[in-house]
N, C-alpha and C. Protein backbone atom coordinates (compact mmCIF):
# COMPACT_ATOMS: atom_id res chain seq x y z
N UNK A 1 100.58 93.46 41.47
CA UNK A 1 100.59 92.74 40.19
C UNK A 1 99.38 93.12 39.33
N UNK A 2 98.49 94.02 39.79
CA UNK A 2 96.94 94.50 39.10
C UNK A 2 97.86 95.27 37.81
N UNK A 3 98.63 95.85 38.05
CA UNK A 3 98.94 96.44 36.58
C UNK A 3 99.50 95.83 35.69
N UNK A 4 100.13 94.46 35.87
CA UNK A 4 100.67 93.58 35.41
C UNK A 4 100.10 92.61 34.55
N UNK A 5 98.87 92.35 35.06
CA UNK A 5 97.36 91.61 34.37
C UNK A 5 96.85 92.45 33.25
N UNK A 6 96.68 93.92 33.75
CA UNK A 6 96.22 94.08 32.57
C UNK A 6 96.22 94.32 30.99
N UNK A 7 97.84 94.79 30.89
CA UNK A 7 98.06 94.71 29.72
C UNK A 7 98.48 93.14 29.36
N UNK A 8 98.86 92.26 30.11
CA UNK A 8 99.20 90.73 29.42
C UNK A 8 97.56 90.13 29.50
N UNK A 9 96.25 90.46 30.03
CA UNK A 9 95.31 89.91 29.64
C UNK A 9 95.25 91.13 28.47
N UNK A 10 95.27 92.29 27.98
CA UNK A 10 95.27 93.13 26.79
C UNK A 10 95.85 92.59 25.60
N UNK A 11 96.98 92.01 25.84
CA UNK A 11 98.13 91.32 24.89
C UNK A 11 97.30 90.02 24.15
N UNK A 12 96.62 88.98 24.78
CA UNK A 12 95.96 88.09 24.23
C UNK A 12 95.60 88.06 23.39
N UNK A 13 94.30 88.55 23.16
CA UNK A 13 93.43 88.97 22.16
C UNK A 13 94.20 89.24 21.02
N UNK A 14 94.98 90.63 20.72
CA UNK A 14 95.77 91.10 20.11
C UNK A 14 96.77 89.93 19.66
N UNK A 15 97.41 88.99 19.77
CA UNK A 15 98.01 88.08 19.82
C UNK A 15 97.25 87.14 18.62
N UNK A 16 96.08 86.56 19.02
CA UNK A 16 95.08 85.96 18.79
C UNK A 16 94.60 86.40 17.39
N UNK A 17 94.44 88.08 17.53
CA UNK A 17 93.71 88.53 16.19
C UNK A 17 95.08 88.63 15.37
N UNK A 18 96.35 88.73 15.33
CA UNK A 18 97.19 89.10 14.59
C UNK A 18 98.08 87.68 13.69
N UNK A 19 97.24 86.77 14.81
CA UNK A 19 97.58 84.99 14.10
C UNK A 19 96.40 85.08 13.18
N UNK A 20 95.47 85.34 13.03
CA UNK A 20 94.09 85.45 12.46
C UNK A 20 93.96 85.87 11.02
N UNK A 21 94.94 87.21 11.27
CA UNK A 21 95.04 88.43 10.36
C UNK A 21 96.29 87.35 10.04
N UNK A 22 97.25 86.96 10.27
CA UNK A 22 97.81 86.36 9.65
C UNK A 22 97.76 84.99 8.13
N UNK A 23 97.04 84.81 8.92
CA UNK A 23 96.27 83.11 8.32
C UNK A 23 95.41 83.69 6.86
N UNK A 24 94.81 84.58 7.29
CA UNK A 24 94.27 85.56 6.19
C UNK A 24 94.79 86.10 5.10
N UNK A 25 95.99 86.62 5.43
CA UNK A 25 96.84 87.03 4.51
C UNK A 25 97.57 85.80 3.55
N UNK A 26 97.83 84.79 4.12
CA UNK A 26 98.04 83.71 3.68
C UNK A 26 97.20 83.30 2.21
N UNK A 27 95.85 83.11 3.02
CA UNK A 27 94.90 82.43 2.31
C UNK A 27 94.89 83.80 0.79
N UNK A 28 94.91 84.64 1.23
CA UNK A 28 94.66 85.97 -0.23
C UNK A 28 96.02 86.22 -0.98
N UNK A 29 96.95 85.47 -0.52
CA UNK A 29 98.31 85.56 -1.09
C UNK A 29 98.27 84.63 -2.13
């Protein structure tokens, strides 16, 4: 399962920044 962790702990972040980048776009819209 080690290869399995690492891209879904990879995925997070990315997840995280793209709600972010989202909210952002919002606010400049």
């Amino acid at each position: 399962m080690k290869h399995f962790g690492a891209p879904l702990r990879g995925s997070i972040p990315l997840l995280a920044w793209h709600q972010s980048y989202d909210s952002g776009a919002n606010v400049l819209r």
